[in-house]
N, C-alpha and C. Protein backbone atom coordinates (compact mmCIF):
# COMPACT_ATOMS: atom_id res chain seq x y z
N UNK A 1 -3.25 31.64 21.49
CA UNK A 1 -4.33 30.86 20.93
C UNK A 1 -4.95 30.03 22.05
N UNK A 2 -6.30 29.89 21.87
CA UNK A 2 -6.76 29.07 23.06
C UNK A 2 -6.81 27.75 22.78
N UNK A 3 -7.55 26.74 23.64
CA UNK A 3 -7.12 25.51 23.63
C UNK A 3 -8.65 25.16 22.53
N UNK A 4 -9.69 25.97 22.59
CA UNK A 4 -10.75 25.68 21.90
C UNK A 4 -10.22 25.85 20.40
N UNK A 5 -9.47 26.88 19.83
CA UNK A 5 -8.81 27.52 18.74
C UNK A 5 -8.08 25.62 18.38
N UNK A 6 -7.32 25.66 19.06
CA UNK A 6 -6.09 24.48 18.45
C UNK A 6 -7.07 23.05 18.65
N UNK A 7 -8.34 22.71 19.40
CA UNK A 7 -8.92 21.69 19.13
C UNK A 7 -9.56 21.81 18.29
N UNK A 8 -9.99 23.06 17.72
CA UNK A 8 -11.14 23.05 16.66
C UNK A 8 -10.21 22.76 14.98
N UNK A 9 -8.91 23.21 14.97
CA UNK A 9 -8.32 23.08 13.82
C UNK A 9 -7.52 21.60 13.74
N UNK A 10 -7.30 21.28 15.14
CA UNK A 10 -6.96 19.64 15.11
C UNK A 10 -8.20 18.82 14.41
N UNK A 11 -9.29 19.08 14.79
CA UNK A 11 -10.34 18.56 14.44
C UNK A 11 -10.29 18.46 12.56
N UNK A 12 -10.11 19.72 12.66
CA UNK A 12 -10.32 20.45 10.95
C UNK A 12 -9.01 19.27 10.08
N UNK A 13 -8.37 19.15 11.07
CA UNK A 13 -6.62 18.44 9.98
C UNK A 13 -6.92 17.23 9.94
N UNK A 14 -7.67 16.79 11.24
CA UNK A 14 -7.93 15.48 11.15
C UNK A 14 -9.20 14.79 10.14
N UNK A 15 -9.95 15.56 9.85
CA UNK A 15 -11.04 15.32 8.63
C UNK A 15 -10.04 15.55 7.15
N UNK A 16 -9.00 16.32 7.08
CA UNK A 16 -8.53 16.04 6.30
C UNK A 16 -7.77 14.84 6.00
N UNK A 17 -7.18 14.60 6.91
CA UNK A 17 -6.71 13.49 6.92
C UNK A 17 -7.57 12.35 6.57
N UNK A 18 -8.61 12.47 7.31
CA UNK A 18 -9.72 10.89 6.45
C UNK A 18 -10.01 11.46 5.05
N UNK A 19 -10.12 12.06 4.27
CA UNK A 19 -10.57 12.62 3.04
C UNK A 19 -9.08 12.13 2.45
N UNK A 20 -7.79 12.21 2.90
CA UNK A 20 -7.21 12.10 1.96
C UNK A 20 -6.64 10.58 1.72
N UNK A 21 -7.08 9.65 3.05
CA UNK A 21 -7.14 7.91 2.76
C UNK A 21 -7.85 7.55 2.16
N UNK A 22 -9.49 8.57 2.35
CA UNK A 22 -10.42 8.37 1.51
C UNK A 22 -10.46 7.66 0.29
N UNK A 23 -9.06 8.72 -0.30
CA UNK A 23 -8.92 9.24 -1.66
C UNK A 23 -7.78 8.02 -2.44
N UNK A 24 -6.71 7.75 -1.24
CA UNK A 24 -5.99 6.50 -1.64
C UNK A 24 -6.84 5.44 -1.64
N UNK A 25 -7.88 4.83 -0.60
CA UNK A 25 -8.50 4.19 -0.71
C UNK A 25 -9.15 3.66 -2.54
N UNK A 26 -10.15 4.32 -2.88
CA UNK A 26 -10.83 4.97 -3.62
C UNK A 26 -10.20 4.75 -5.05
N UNK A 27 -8.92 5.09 -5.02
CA UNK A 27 -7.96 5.71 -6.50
C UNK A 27 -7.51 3.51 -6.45
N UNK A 28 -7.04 3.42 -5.57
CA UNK A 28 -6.98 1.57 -5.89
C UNK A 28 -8.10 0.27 -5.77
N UNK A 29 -9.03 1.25 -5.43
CA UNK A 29 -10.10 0.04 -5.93
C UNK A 29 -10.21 0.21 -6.88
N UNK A 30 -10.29 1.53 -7.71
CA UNK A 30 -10.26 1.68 -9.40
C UNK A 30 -9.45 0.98 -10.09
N UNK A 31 -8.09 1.08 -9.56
CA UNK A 31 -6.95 0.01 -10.29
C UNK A 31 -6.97 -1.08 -10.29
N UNK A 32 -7.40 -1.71 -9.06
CA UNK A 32 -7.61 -3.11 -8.99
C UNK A 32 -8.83 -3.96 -10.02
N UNK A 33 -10.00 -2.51 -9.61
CA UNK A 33 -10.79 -3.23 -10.54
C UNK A 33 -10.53 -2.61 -12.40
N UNK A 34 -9.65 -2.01 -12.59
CA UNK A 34 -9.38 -2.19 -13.75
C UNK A 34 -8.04 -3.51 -14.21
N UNK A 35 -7.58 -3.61 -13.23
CA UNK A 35 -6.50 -4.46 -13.43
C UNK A 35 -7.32 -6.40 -13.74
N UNK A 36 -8.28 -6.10 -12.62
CA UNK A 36 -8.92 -7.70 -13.03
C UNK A 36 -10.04 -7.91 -13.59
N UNK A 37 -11.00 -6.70 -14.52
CA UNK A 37 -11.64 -6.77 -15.39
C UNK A 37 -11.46 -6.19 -16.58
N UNK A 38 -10.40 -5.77 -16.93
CA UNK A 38 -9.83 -5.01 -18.68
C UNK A 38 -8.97 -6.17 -18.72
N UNK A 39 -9.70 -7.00 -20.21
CA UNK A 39 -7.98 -8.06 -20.03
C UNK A 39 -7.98 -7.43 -22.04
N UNK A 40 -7.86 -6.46 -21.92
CA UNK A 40 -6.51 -6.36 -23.00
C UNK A 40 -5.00 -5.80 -22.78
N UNK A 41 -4.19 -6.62 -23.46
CA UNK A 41 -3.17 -6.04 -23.32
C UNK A 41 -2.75 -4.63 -23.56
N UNK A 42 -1.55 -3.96 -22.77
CA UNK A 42 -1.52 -2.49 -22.84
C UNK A 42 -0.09 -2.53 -23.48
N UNK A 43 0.12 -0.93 -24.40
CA UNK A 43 1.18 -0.44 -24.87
C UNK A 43 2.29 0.14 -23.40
N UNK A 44 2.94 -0.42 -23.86
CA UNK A 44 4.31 -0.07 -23.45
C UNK A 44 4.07 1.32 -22.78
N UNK A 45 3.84 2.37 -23.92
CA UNK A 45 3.73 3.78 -23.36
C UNK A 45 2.54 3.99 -22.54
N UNK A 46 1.24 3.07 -23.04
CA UNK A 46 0.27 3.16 -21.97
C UNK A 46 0.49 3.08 -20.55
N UNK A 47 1.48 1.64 -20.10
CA UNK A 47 1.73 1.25 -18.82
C UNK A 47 2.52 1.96 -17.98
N UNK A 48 3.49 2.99 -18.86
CA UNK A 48 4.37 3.87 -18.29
C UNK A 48 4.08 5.26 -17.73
N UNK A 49 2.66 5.96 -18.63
CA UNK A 49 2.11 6.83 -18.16
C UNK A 49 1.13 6.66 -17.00
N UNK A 50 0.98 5.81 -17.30
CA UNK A 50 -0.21 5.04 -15.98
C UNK A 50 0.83 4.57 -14.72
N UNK A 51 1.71 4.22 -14.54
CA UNK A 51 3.12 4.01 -13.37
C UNK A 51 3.14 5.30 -12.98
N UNK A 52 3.60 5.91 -13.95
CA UNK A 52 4.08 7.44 -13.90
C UNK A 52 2.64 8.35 -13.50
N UNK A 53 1.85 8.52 -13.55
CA UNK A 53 1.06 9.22 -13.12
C UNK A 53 -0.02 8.51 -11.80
N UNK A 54 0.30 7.17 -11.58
CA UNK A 54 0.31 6.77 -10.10
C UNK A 54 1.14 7.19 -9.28
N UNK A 55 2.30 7.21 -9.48
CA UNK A 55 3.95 7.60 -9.22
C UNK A 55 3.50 8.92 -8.50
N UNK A 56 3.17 9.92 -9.36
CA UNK A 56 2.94 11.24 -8.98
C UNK A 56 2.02 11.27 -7.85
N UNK A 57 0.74 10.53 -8.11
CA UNK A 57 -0.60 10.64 -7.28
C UNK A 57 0.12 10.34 -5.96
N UNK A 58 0.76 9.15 -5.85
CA UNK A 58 1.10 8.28 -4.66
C UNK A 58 1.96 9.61 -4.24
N UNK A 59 2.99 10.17 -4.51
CA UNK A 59 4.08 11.24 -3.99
C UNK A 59 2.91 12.06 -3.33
N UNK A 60 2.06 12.55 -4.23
CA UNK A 60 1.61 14.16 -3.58
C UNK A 60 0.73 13.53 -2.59
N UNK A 61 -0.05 12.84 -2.68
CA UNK A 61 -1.12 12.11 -1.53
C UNK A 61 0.03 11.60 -0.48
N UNK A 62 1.31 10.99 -0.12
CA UNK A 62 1.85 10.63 0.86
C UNK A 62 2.19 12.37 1.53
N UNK A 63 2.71 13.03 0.53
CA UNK A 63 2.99 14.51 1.17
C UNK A 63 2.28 15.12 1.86
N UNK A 64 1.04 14.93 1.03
CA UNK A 64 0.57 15.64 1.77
C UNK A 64 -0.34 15.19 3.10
N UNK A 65 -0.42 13.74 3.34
CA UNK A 65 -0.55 12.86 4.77
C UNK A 65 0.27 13.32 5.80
N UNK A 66 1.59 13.17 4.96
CA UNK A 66 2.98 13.83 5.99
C UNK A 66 2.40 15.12 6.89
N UNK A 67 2.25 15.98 5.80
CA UNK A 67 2.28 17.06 6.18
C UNK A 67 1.16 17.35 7.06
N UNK A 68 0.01 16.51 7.05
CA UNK A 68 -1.26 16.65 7.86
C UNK A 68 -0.45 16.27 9.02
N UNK A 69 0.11 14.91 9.28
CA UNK A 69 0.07 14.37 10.40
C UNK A 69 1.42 15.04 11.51
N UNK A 70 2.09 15.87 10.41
CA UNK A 70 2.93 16.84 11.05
C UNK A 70 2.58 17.95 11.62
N UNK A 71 1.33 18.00 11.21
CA UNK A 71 0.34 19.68 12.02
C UNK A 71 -0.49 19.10 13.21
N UNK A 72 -1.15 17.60 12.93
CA UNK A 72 -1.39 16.90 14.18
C UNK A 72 -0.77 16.81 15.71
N UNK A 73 0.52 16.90 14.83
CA UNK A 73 1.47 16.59 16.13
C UNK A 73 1.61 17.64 16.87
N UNK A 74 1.63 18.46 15.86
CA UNK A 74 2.07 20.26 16.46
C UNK A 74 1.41 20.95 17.45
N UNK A 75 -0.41 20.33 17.21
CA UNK A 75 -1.51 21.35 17.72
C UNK A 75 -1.69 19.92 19.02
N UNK A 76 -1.22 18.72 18.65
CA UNK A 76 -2.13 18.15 20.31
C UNK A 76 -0.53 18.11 21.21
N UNK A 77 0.78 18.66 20.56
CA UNK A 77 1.83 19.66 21.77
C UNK A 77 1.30 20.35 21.92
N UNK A 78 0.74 21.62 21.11
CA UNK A 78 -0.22 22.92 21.83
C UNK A 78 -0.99 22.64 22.82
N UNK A 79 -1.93 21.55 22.33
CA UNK A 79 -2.95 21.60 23.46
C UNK A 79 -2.41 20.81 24.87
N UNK A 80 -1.20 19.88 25.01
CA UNK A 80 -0.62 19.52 25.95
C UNK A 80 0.14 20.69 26.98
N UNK A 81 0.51 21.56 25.93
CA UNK A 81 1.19 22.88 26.72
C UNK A 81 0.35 23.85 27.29
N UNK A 82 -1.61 23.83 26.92
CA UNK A 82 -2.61 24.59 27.38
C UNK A 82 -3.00 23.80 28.03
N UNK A 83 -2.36 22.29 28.98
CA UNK A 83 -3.56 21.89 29.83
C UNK A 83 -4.14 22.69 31.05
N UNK A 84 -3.75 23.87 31.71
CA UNK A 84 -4.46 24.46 32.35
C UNK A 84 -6.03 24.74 31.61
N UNK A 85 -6.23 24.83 30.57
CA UNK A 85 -7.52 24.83 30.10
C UNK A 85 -8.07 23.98 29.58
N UNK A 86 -7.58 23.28 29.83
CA UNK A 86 -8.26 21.35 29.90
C UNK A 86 -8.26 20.80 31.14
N UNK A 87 -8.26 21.37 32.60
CA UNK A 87 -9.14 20.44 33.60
C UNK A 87 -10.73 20.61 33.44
N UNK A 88 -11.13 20.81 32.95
CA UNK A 88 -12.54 20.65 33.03
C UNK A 88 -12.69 19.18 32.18
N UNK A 89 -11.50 18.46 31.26
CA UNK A 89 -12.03 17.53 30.35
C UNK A 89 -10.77 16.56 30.36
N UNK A 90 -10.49 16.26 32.21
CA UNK A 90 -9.19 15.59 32.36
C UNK A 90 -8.88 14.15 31.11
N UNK A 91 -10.01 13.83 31.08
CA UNK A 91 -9.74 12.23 29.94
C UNK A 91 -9.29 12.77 28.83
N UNK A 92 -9.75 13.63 28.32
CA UNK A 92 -9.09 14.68 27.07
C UNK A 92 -7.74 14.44 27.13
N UNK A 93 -7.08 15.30 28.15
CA UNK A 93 -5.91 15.23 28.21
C UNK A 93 -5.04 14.25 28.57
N UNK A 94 -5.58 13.20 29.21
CA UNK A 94 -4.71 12.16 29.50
C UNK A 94 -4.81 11.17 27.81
N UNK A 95 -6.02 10.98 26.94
CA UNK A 95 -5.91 10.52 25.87
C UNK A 95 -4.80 11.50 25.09
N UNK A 96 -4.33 12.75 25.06
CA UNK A 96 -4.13 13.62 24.00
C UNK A 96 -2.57 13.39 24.46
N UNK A 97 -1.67 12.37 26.06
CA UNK A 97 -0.91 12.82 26.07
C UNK A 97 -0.44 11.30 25.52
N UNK A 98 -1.45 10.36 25.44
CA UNK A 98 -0.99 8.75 25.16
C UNK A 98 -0.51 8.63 23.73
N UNK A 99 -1.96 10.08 22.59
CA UNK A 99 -1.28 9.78 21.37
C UNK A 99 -0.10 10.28 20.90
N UNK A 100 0.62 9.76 19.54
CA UNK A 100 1.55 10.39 19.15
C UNK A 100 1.24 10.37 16.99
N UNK A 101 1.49 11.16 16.76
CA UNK A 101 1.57 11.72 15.49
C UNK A 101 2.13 11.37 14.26
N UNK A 102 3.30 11.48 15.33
CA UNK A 102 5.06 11.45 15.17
C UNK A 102 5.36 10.12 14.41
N UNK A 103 4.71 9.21 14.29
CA UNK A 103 5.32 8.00 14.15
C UNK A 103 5.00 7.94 12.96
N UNK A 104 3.37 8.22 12.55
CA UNK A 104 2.89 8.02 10.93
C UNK A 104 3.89 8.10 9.67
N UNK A 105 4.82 8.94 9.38
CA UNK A 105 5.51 8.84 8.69
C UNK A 105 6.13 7.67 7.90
N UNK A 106 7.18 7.14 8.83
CA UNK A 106 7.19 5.69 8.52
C UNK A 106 6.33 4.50 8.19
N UNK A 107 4.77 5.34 8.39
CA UNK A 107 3.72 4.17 8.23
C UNK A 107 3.33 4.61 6.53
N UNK A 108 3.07 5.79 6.38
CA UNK A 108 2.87 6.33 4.98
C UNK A 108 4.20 5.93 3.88
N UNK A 109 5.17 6.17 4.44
CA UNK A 109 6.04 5.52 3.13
C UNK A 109 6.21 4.36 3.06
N UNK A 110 5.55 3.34 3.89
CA UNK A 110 5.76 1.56 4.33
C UNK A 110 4.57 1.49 3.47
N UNK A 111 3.19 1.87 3.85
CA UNK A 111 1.99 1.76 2.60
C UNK A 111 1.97 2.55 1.50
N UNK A 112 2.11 3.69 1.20
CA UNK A 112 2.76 4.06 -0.25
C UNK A 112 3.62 3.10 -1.14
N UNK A 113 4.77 2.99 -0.77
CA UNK A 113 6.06 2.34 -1.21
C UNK A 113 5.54 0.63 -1.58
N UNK A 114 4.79 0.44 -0.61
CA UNK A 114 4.56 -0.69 -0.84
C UNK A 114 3.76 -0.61 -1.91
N UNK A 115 2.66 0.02 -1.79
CA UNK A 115 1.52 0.15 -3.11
C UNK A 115 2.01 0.14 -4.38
N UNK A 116 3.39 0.76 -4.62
CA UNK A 116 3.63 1.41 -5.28
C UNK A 116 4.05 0.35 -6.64
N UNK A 117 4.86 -0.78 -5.85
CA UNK A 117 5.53 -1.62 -6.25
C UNK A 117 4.58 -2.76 -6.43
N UNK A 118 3.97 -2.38 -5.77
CA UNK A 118 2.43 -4.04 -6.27
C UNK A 118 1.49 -3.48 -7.55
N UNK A 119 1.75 -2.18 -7.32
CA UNK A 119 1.13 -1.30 -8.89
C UNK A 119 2.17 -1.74 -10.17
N UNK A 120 3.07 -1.29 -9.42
CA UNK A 120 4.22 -1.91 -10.51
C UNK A 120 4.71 -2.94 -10.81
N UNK A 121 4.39 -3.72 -10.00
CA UNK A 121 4.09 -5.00 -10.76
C UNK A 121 3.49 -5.50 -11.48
N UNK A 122 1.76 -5.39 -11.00
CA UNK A 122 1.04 -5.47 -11.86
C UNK A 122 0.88 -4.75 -13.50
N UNK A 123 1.52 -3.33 -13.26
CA UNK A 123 2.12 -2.98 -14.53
C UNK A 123 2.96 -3.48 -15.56
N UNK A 124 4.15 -3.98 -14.91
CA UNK A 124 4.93 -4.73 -15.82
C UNK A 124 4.52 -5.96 -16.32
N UNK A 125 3.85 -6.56 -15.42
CA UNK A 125 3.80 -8.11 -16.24
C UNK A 125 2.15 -8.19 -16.24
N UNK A 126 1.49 -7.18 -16.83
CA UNK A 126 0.05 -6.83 -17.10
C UNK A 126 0.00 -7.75 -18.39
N UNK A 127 1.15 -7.72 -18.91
CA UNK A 127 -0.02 -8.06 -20.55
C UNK A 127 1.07 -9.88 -20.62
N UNK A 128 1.46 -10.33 -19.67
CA UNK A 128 2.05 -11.77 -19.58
C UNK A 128 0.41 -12.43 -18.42
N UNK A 129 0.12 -11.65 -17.80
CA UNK A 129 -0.55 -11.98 -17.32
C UNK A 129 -2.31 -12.35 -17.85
N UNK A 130 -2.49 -11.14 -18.89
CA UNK A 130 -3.81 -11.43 -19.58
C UNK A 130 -3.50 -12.22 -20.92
N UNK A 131 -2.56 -12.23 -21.67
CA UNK A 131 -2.43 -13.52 -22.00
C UNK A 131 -2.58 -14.55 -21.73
N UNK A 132 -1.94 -15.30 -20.09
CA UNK A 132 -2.32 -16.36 -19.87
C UNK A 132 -4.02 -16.33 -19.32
N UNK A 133 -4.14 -15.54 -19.14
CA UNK A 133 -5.97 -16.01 -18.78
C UNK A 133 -6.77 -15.98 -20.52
N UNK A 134 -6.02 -15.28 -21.04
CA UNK A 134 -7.02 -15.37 -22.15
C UNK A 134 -6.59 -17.38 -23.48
N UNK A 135 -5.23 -17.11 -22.41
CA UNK A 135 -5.11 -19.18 -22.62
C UNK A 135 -5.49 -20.06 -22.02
N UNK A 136 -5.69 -19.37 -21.03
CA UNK A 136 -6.45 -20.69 -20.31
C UNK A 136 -8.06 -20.17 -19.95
N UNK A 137 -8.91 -19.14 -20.34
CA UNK A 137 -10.35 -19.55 -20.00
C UNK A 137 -10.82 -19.07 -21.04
N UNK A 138 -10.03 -18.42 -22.13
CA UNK A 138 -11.07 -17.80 -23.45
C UNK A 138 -10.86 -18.88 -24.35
N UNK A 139 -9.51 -19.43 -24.51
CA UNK A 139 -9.20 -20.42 -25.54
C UNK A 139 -9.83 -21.82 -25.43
N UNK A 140 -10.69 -22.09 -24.33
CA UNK A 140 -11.42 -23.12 -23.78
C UNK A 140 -12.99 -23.03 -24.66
N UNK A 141 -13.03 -21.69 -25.17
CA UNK A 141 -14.73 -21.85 -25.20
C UNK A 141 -14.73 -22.51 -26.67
N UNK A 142 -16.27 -22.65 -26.92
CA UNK A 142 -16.23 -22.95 -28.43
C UNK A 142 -17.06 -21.87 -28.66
N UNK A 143 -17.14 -22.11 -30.14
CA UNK A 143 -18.10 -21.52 -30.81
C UNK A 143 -19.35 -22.14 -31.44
N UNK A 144 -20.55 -21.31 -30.91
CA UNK A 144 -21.79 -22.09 -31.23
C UNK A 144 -22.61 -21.90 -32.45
């Protein structure tokens, strides 16, 4: 494979990769903004399918980060092992030998994991929580 071959599909993994923060991005501004503008309280089974099918989202979206940033790693060793066809673009290669890949992992299950549990929090004590706002700024109003 040439070195044009393995930069052009590094390229390709790495757009995936923004499409799929994109997508975490994206999926918790929805939650957030459902979490601080729906103030009714939720069923039990509501909050559990909604955990549970974050649960899932969060698994397959970290997997499949993993798995991007594990093909990252793979193709800029390729292209470290083709630098004979990278002197024409020496900064190339001296950037391609500074990055590393390798490490993301631990960064995806540190922000997953974390998410996961601030989701779940907000899940569990969702309806202790819109209670008290609906005691302290709805029970304030009058009626005109």
């Amino acid at each position: 494979m040439t070195a044009e071959a393995v930069l052009g599909a590094l390229l390709q993994t790495k757009d995936q990769v923004d499409n799929q923060w994109s997508m975490y991005v994206v999926v918790h501004l929805g939650l957030f903004w459902f979490f601080f503008l729906v103030h009714r309280p939720l069923l039990f089974i509501e909050r559990a399918i909604a955990l549970f099918a974050y649960g899932a989202f969060a698994y397959i979206n970290g997997s499949a980060l993993i798995d991007s940033y594990t093909f990252l790693e793979a193709a800029r060793l390729d292209l470290l092992n083709l630098r004979g066809e990278l002197v024409n673009i020496p900064n190339m290669g001296s950037v391609l030998g500074l990055l590393n890949f390798a490490v993301t992992t631990q960064l995806i299950l540190i922000t997953h994991g974390a998410a996961f549990g601030v989701v779940a929090l907000f899940l569990i004590f969702r309806n202790s929580m819109v209670r008290r706002y609906q005691r302290l700024f709805e029970g304030g109003r009058t009626a005109n």
